[in-house]
C-alpha atoms as a PDB file:
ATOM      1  CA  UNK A   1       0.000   0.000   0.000  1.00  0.00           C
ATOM      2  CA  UNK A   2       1.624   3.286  -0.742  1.00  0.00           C
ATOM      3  CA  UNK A   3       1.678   5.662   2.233  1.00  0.00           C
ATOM      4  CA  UNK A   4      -1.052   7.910   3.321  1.00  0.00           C
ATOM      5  CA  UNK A   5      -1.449  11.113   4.175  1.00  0.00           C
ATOM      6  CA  UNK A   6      -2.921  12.357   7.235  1.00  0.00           C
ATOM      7  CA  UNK A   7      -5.967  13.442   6.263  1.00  0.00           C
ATOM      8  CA  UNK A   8      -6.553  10.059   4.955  1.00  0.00           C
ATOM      9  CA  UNK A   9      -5.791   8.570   8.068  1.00  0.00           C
ATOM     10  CA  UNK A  10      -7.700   9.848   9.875  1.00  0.00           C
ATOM     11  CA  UNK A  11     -10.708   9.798   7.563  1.00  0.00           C
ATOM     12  CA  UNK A  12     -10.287   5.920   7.995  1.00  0.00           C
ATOM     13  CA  UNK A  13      -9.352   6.140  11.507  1.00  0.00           C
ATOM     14  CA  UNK A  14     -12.785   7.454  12.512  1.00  0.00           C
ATOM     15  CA  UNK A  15     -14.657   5.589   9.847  1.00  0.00           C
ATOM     16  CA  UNK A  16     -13.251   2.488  11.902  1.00  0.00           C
ATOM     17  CA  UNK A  17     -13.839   3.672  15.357  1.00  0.00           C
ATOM     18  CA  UNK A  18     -17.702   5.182  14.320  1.00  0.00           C
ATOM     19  CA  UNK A  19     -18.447   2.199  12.688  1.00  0.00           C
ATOM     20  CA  UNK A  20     -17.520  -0.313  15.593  1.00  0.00           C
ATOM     21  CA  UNK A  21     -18.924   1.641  18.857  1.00  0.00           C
ATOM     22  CA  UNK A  22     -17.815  -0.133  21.963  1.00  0.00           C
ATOM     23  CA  UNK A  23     -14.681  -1.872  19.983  1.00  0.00           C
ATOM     24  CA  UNK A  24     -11.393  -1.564  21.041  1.00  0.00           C
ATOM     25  CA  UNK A  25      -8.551  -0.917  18.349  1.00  0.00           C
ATOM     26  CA  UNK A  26      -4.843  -1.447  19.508  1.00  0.00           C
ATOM     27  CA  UNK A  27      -2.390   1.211  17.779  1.00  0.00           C
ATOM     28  CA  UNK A  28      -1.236  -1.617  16.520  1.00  0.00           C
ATOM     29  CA  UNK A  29      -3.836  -2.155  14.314  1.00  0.00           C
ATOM     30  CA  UNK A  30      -3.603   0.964  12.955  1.00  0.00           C
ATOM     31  CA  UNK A  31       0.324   0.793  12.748  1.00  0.00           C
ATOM     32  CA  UNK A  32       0.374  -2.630  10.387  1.00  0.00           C
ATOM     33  CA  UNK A  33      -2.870  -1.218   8.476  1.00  0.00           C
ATOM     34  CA  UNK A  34      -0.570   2.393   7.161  1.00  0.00           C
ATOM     35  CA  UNK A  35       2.360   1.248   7.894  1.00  0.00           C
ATOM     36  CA  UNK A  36       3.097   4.192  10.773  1.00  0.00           C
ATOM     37  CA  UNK A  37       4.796   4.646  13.488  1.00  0.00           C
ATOM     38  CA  UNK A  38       2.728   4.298  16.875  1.00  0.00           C
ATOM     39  CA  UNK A  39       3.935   8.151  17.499  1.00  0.00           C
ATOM     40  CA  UNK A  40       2.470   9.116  14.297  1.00  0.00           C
ATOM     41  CA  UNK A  41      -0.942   7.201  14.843  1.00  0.00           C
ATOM     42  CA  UNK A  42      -1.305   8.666  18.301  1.00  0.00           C
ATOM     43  CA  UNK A  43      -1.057  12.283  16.907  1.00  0.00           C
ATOM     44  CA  UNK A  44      -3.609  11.419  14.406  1.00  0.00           C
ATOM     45  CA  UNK A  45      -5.904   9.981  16.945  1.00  0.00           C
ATOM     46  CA  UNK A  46      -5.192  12.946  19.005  1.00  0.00           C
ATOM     47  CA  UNK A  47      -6.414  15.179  16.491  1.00  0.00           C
ATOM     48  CA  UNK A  48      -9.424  12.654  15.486  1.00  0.00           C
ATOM     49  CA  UNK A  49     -10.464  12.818  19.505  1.00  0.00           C
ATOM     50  CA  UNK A  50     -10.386  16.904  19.503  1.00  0.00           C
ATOM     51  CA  UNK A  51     -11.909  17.022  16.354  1.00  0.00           C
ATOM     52  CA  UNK A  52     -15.370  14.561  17.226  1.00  0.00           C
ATOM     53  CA  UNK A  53     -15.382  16.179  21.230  1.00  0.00           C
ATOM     54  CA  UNK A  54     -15.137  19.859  19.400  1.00  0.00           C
ATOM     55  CA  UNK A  55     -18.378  19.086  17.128  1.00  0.00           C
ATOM     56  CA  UNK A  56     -19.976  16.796  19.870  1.00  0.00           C
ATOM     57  CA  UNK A  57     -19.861  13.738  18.074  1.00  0.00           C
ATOM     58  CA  UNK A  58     -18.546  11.138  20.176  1.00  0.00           C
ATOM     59  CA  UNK A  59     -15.893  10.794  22.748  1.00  0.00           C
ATOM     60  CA  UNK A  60     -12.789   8.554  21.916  1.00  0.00           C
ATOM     61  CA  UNK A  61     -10.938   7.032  24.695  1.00  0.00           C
ATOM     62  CA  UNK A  62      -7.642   5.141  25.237  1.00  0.00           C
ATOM     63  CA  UNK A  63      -7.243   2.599  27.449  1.00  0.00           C
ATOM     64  CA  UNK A  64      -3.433   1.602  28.847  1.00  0.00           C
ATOM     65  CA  UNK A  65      -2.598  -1.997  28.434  1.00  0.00           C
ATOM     66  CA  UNK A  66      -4.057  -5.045  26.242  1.00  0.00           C
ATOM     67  CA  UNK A  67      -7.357  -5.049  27.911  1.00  0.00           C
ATOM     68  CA  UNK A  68      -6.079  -4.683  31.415  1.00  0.00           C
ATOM     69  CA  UNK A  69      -3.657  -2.641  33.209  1.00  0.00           C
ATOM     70  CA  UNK A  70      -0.125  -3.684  31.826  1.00  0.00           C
ATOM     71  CA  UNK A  71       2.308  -6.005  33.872  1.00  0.00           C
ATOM     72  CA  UNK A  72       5.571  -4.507  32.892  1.00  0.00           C
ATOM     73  CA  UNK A  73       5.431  -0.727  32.627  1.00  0.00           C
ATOM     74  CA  UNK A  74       4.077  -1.714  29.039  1.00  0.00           C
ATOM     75  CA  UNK A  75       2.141   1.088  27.525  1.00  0.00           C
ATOM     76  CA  UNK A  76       0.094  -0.766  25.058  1.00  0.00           C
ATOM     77  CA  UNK A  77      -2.906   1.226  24.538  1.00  0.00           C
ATOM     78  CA  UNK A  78      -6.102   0.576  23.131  1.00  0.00           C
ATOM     79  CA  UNK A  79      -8.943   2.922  21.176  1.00  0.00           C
ATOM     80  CA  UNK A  80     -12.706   2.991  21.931  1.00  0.00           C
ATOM     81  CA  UNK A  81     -15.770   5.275  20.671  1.00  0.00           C
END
């Protein structure tokens, strides 16, 4: 897949995240699907966060950890809607 710009990230970012309320996405996911780095992602799900809370359209959270709180200072973290 060639590489994506921003915009385009997070367009499919938040189609993913609207379309599965309640799911959790590791940064991970997104990481392997555009081929980013996790620092990257988390910027774009940054702005993605501000952007839905600013026009009141949904609140996206991160959670540390796979599921739970991690074991060894690992910072995992994982994406809701």
């Amino acid at each position: 897949m060639e590489k994506l710009k921003r915009g385009q990230r997070m367009a499919a970012i938040t189609k993913m995240l609207t379309g599965s309320p309640g799911r959790r996405f590791s940064y991970a996911t997104f990481c392997d699907l555009f081929g980013a780095a996790k620092s990257t992602i988390s910027e774009d799900v940054e702005l993605c966060r501000q952007t839905l809370a600013q026009l009141d359209l949904g609140q996206v959270r991160t959670l540390p950890g796979a599921g739970a709180l991690p074991k060894d200072g690992d910072a995992t973290e994982q994406l809701t809607l």
